[in-house]
C-alpha atoms as a PDB file:
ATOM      1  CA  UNK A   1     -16.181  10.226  -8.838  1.00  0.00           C
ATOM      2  CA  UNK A   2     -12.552  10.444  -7.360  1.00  0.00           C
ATOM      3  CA  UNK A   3      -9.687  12.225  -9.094  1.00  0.00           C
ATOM      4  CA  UNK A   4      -6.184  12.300  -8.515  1.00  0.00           C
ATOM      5  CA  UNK A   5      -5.220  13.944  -5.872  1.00  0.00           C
ATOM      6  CA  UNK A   6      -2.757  17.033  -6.707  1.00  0.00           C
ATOM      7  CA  UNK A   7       0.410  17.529  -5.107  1.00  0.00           C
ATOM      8  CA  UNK A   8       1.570  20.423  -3.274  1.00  0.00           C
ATOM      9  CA  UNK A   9      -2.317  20.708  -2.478  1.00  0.00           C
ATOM     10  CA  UNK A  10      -2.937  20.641   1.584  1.00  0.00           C
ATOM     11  CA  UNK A  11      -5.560  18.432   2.126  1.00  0.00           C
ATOM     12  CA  UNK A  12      -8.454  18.246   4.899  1.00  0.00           C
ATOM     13  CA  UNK A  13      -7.357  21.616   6.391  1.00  0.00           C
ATOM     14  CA  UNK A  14      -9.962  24.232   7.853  1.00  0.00           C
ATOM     15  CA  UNK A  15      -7.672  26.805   7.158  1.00  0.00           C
ATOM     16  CA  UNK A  16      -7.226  26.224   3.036  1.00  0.00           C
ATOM     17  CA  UNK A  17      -9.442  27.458   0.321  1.00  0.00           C
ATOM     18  CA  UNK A  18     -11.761  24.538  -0.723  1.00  0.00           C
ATOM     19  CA  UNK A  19      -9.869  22.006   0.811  1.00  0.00           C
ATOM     20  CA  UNK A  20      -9.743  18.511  -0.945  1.00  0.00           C
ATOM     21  CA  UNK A  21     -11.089  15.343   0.655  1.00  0.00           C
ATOM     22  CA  UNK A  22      -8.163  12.342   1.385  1.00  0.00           C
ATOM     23  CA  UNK A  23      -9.934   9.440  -0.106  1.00  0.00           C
ATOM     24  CA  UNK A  24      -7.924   6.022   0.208  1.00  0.00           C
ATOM     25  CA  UNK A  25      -8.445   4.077  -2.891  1.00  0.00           C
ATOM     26  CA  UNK A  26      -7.881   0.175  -3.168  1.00  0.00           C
ATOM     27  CA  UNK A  27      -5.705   0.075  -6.312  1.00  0.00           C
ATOM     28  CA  UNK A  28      -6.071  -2.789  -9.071  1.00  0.00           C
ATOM     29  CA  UNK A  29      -3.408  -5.796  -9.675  1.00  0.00           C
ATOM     30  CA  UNK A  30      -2.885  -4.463 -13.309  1.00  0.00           C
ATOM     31  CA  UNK A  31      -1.767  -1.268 -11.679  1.00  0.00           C
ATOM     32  CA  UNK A  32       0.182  -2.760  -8.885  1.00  0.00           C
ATOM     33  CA  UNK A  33       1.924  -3.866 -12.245  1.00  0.00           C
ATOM     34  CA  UNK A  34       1.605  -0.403 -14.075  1.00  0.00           C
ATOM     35  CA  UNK A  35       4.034   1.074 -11.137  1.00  0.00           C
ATOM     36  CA  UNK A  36       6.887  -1.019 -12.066  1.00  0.00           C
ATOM     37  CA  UNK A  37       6.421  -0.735 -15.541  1.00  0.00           C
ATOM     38  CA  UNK A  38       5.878   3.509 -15.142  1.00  0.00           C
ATOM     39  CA  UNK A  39       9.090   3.453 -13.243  1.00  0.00           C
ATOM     40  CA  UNK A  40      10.394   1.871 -15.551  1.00  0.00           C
ATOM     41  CA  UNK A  41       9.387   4.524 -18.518  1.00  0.00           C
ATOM     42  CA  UNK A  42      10.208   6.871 -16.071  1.00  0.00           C
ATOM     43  CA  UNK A  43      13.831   6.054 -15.997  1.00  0.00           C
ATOM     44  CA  UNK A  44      14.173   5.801 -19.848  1.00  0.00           C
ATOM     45  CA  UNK A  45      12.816   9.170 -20.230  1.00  0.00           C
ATOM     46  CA  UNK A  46      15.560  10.905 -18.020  1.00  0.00           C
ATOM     47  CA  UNK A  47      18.110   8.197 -17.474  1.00  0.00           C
ATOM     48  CA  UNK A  48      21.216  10.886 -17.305  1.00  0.00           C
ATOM     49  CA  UNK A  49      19.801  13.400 -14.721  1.00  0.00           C
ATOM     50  CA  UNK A  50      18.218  10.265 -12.794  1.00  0.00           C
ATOM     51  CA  UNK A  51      21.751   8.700 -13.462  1.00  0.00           C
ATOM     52  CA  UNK A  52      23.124  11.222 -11.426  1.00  0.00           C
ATOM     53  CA  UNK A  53      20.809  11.666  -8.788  1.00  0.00           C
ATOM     54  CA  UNK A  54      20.916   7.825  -8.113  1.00  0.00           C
ATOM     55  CA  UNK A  55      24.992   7.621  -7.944  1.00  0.00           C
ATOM     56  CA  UNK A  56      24.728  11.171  -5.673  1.00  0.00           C
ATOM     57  CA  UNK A  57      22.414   8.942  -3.181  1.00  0.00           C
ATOM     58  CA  UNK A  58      24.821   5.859  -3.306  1.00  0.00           C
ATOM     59  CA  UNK A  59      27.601   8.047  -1.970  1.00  0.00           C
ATOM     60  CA  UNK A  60      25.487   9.393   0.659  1.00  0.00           C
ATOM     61  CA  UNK A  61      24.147   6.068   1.314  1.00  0.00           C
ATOM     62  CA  UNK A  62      27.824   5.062   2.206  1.00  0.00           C
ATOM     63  CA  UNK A  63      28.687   7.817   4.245  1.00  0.00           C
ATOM     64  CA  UNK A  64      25.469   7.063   6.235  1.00  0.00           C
ATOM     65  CA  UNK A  65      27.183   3.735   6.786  1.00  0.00           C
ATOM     66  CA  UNK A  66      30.345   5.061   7.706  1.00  0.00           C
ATOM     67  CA  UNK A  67      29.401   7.456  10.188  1.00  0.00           C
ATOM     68  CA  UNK A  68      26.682   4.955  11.753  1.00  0.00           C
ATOM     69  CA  UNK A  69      29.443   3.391  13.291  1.00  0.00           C
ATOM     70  CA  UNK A  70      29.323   6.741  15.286  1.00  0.00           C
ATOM     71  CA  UNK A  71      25.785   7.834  15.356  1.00  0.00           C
ATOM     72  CA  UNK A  72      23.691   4.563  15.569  1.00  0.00           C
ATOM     73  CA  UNK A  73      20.422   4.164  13.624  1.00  0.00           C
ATOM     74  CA  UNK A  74      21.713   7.251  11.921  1.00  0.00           C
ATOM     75  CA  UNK A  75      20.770   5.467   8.266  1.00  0.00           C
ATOM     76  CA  UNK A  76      16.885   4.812   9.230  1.00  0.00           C
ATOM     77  CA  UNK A  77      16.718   8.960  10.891  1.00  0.00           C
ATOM     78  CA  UNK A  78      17.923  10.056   6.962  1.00  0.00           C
ATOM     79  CA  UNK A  79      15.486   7.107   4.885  1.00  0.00           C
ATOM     80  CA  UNK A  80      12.437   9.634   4.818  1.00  0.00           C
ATOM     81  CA  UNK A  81      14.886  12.784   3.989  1.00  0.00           C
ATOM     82  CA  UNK A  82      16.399  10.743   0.922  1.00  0.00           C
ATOM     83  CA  UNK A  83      12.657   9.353   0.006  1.00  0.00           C
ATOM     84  CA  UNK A  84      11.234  12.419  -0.306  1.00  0.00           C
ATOM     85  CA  UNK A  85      14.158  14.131  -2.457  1.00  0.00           C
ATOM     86  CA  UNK A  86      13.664  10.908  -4.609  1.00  0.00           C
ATOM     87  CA  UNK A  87       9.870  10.742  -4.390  1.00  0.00           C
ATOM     88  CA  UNK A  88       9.606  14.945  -5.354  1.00  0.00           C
ATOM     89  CA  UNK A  89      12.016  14.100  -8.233  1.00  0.00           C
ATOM     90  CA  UNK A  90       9.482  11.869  -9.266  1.00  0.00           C
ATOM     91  CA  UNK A  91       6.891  14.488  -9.383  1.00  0.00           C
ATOM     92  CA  UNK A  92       9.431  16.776 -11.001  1.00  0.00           C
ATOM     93  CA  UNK A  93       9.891  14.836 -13.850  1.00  0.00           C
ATOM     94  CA  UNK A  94       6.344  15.132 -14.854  1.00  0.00           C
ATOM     95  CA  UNK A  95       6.837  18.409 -15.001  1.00  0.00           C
ATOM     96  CA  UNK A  96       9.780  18.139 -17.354  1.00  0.00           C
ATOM     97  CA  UNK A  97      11.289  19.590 -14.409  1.00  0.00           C
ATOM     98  CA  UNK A  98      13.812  16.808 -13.191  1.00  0.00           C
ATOM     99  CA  UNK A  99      16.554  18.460 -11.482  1.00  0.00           C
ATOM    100  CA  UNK A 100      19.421  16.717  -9.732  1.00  0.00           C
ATOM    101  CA  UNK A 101      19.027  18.878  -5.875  1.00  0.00           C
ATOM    102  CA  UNK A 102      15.854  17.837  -6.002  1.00  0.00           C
ATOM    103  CA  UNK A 103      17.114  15.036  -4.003  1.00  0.00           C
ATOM    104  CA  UNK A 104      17.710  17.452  -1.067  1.00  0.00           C
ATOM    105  CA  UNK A 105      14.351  18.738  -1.148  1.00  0.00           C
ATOM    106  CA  UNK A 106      13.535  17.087   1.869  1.00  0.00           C
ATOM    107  CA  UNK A 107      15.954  19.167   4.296  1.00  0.00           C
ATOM    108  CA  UNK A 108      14.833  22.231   2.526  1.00  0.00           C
ATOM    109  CA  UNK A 109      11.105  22.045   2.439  1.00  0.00           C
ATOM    110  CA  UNK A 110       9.674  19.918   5.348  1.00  0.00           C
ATOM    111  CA  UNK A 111      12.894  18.785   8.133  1.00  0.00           C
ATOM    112  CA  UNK A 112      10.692  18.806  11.218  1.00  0.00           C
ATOM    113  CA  UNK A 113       7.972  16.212  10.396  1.00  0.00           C
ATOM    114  CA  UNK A 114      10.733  14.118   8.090  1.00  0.00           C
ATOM    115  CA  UNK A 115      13.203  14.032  11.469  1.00  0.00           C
ATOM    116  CA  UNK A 116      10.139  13.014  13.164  1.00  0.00           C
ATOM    117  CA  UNK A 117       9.576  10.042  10.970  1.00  0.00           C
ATOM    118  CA  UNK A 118      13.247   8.915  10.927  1.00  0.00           C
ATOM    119  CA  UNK A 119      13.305   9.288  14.373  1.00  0.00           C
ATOM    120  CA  UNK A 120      10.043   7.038  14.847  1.00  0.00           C
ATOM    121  CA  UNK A 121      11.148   4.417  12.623  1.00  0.00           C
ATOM    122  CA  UNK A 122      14.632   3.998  14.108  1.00  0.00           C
ATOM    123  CA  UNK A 123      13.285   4.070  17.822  1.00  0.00           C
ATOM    124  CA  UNK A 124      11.031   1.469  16.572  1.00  0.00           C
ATOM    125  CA  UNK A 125      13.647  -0.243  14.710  1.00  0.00           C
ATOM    126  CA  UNK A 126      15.916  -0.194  18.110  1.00  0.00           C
ATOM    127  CA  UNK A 127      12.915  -2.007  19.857  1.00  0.00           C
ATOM    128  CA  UNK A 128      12.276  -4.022  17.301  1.00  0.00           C
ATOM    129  CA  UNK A 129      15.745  -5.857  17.372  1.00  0.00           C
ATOM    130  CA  UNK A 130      15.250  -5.713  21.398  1.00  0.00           C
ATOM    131  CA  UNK A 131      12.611  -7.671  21.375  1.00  0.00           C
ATOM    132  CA  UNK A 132      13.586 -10.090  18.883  1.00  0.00           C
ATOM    133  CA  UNK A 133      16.751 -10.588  20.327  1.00  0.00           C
ATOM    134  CA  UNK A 134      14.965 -11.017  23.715  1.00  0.00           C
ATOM    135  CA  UNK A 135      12.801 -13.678  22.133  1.00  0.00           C
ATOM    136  CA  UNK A 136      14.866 -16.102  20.520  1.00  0.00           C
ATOM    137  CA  UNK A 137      17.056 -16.349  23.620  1.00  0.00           C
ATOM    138  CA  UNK A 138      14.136 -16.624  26.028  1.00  0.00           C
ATOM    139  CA  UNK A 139      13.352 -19.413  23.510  1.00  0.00           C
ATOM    140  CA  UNK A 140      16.781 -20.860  23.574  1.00  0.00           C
ATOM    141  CA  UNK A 141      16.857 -21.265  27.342  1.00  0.00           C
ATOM    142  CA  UNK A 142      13.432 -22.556  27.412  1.00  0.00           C
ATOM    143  CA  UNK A 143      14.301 -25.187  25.759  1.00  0.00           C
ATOM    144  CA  UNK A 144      17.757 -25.838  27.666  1.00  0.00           C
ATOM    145  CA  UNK A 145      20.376 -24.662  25.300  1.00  0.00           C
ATOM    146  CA  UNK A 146      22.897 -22.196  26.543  1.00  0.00           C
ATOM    147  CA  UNK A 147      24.297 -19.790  24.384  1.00  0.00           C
ATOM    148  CA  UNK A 148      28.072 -21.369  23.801  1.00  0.00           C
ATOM    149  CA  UNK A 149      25.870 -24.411  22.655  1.00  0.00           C
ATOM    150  CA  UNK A 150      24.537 -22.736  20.232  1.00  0.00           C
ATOM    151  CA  UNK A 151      27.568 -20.885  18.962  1.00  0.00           C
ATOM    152  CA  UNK A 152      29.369 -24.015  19.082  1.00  0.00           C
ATOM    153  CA  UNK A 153      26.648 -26.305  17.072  1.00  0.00           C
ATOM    154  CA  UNK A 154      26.137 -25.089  13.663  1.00  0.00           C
ATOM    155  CA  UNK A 155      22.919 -26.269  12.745  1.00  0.00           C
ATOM    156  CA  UNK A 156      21.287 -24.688  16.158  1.00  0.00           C
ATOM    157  CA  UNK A 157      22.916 -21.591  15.045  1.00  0.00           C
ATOM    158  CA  UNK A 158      21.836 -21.043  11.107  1.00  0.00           C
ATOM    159  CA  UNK A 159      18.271 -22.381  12.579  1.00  0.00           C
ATOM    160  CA  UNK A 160      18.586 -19.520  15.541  1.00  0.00           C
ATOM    161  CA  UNK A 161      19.808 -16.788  13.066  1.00  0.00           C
ATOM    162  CA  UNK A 162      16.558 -17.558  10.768  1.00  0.00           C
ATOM    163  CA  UNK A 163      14.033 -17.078  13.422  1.00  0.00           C
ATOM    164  CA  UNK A 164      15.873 -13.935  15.004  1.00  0.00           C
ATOM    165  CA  UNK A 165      15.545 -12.977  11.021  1.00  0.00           C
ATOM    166  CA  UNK A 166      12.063 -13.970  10.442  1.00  0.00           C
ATOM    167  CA  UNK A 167      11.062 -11.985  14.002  1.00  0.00           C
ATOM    168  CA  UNK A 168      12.848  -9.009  12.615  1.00  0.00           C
ATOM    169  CA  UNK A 169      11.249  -9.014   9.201  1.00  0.00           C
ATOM    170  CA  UNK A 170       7.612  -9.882  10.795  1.00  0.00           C
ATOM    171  CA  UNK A 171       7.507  -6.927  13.028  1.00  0.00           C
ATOM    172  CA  UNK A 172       8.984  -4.593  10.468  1.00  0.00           C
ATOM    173  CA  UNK A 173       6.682  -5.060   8.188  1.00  0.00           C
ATOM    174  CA  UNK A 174       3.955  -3.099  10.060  1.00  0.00           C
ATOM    175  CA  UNK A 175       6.966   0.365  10.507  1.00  0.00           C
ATOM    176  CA  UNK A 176       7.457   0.235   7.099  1.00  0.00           C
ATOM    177  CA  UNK A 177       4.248   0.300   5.847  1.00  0.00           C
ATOM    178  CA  UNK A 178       3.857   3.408   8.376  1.00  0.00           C
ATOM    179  CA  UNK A 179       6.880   4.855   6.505  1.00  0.00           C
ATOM    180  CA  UNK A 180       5.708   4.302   2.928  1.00  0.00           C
ATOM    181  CA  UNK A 181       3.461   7.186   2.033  1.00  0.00           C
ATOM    182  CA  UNK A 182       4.602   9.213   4.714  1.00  0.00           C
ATOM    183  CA  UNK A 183       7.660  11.215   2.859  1.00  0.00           C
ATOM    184  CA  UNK A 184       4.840  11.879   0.208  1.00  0.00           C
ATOM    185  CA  UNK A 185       1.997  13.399   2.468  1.00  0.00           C
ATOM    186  CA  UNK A 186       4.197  15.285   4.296  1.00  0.00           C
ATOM    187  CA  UNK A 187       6.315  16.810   0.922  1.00  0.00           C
ATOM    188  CA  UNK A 188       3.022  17.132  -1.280  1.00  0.00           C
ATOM    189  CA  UNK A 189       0.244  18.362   1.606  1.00  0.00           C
ATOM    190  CA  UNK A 190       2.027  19.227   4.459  1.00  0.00           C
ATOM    191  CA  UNK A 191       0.647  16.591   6.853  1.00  0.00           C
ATOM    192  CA  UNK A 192       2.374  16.344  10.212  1.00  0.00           C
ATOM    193  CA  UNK A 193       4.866  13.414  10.729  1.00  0.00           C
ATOM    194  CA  UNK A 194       1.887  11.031  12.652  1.00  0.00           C
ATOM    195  CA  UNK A 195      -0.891  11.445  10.739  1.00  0.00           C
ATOM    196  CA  UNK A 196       0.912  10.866   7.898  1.00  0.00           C
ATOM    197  CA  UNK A 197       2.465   7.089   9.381  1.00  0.00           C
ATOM    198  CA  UNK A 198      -1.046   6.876  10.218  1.00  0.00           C
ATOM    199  CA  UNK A 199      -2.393   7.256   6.529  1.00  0.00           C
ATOM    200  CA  UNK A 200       0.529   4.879   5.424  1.00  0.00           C
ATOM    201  CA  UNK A 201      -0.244   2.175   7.407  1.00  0.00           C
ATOM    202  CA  UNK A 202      -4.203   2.993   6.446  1.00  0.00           C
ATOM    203  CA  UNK A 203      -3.197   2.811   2.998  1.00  0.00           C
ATOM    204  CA  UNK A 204      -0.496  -0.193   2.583  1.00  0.00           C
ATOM    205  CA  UNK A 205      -2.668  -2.198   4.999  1.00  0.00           C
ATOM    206  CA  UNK A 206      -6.330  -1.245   2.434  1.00  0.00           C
ATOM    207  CA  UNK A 207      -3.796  -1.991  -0.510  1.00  0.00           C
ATOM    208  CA  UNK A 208      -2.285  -5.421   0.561  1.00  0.00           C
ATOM    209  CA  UNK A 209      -2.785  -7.409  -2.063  1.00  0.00           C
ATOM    210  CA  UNK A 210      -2.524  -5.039  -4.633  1.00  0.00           C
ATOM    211  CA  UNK A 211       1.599  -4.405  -2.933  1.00  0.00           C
ATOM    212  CA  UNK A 212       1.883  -8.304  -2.922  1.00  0.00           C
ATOM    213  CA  UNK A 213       1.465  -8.862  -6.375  1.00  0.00           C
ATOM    214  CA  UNK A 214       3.580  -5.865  -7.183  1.00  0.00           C
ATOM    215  CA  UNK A 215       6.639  -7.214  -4.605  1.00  0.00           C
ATOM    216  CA  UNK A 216       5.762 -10.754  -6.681  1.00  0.00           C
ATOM    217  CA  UNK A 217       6.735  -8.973  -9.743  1.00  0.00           C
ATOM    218  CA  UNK A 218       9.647  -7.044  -8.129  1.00  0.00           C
ATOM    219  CA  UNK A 219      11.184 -10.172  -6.808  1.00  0.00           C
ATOM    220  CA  UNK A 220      11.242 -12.199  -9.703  1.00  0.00           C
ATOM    221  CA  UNK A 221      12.686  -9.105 -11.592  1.00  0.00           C
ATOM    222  CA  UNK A 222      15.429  -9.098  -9.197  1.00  0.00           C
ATOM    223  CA  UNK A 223      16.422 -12.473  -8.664  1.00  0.00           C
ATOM    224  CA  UNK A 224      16.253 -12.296 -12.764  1.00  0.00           C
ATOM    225  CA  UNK A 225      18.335  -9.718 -12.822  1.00  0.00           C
ATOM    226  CA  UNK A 226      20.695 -10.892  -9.608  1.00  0.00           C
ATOM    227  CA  UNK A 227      21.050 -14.453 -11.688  1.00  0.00           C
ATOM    228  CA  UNK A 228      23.203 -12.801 -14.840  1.00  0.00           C
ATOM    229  CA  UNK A 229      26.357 -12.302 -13.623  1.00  0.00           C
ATOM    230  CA  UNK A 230      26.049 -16.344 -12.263  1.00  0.00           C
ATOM    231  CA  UNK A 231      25.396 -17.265 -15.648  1.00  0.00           C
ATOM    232  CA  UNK A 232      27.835 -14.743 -17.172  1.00  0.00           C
ATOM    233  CA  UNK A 233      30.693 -16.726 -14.950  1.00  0.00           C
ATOM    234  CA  UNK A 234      29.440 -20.212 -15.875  1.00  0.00           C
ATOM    235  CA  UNK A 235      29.447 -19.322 -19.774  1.00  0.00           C
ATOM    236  CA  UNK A 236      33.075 -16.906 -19.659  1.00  0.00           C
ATOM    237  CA  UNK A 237      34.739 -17.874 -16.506  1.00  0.00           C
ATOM    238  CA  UNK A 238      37.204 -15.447 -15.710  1.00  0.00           C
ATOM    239  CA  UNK A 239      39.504 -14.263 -12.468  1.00  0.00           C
ATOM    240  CA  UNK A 240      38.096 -10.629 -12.635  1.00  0.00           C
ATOM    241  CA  UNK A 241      34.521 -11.774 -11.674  1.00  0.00           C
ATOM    242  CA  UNK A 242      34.312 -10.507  -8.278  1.00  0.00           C
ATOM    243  CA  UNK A 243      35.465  -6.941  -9.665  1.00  0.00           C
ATOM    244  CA  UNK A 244      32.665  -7.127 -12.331  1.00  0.00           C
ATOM    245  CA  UNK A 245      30.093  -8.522 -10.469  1.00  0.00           C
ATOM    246  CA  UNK A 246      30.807  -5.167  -8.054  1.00  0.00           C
ATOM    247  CA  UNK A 247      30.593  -2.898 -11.333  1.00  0.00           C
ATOM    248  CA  UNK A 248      27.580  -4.567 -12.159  1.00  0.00           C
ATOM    249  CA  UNK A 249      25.758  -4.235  -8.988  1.00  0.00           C
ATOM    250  CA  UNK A 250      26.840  -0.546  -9.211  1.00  0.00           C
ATOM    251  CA  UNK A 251      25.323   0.119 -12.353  1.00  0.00           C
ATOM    252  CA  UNK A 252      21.892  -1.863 -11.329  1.00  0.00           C
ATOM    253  CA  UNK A 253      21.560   0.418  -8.045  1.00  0.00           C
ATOM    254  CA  UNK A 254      21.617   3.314 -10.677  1.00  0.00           C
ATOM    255  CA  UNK A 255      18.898   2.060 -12.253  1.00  0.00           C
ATOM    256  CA  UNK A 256      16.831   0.567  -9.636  1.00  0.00           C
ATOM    257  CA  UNK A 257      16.731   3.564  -7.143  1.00  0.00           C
ATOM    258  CA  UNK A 258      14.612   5.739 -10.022  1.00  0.00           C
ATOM    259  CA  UNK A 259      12.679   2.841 -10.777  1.00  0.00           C
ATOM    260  CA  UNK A 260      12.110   2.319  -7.622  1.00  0.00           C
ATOM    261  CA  UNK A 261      10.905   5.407  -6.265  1.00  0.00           C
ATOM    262  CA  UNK A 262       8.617   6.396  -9.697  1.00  0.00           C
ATOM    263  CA  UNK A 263       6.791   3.379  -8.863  1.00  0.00           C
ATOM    264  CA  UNK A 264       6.081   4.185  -5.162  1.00  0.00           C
ATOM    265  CA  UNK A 265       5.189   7.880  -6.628  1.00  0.00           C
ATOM    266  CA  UNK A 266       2.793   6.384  -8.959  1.00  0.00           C
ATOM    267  CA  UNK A 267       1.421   4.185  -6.235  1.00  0.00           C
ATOM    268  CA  UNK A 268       0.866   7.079  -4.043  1.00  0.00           C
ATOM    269  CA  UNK A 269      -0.720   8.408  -6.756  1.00  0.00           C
ATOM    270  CA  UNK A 270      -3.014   5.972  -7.851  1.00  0.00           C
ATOM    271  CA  UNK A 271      -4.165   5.162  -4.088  1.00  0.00           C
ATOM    272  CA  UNK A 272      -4.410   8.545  -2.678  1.00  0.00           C
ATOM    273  CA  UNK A 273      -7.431  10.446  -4.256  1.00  0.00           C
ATOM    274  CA  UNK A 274     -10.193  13.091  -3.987  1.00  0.00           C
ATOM    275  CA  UNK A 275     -13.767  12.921  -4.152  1.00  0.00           C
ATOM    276  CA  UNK A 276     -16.411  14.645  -3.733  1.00  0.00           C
ATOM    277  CA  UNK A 277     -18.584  11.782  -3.085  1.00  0.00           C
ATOM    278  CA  UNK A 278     -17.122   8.553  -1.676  1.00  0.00           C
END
């Protein structure tokens, strides 16, 4: 029968005492759902340290941005850093533990096999917007249109943008579900940075339609949640909108980073298990 697999518990290595089994578990819809809802208990249950950690991450989100400007890509090398402070808060907090450094755990316990991962995912991300930029004008000219055509004809270039878009999301897909799990196996059993992608991919890829009906749920949420401040307007017009609408896109980052991240810890949970018979 398969159990939850413990954190901070290596798995399938000769060297460890009784090592557990990996077993990759195809998780239910109701608990695709159950992540959302868990982050959002989560939250509730230590909304001021989470507060904090969440507003801590926005500011280094932003300096990410700023200095990217000098050191390209330098936002996707720091992603698996800043998801596995955020993912070993999670674990924290059901510990009662929930500490705001906990978001640097990252650079503290595991650096080598995170930098790997951010490394991996913004080489691939470079190649990624390569190719697709390769692609849409190879498609362009194949079909006779010159690039100041396009520029100049507005309707060429919104349908143009879309499909370098569409390219870019399309072949992401695949490095991202490499980089889901992988913060989490390498924090919690010290698995090296490309086994780890591998196990990802494994496990997003076993899991797909349990993560479609939870990014279902998550989008509706959103564009529930992104609709307010449109209705607020059309029911209290007023000229400090824009400066509201920032304040309350603010304080929904500070709640959907925890949520967030609880849910992916939950997932990882849920789908990554030992057995001693599979």
């Amino acid at each position: 029968m398969a159990t939850t697999l413990d954190p901070q518990i290596p798995v399938n290595k000769p060297d460890a005492s009784s090592p557990p089994t990996m077993v990759l578990r195809k998780a239910t819809n109701q608990e695709a759902v159950s992540w959302l809802v868990k982050g959002v208990q989560g939250w509730l249950s230590g909304v001021t340290t989470w507060t904090a950690i969440s507003l801590l991450n926005i500011v280094i989100t932003v300096l990410l941005m700023v200095f990217s400007f000098i050191i390209p890509f330098l936002q996707q090398i720091a992603l698996p850093f800043i998801s596995a402070g955020l993912l070993k808060a999670s674990h924290e907090q059901t510990l009662d533990n929930l500490k705001v450094d906990h978001l640097f755990a990252g650079i503290s316990e595991q650096p080598k096999d995170l930098f790997i991962v951010g490394a991996v995912y913004a080489g691939g991300m470079m190649i990624i917007m390569l190719l697709s930029t390769i692609l849409v004008l190879a498609l362009a000219f194949a079909t006779g249109l010159s690039l100041e055509q396009i520029q100049s004809d507005i309707t060429q270039l919104i349908l143009y943008a879309a499909l370098f878009m569409l390219l870019i999301i399309g072949l992401t897909l695949p490095l991202v579900m490499a980089l889901w799990f992988a913060p989490a196996l390498i924090m919690f059993h010290q698995i090296k940075a490309i086994e780890a992608m591998t196990l990802s991919f494994k496990a997003c890829l076993k899991n797909i339609v349990p993560y479609l009906v939870y990014s279902l749920v998550a989008l509706i949420a959103l564009l529930a949640l992104g609709l307010l401040p449109v209705v607020g307007y059309w029911l209290m017009p007023t000229a400090g909108f824009v400066a509201l609408s920032i304040i309350y896109t603010l304080l929904l980052m500070l709640i959907l980073i925890p949520i967030f991240y609880i849910s992916i810890y939950e997932s990882y949970r849920d789908i990554f298990v030992t057995s001693e018979t599979v």
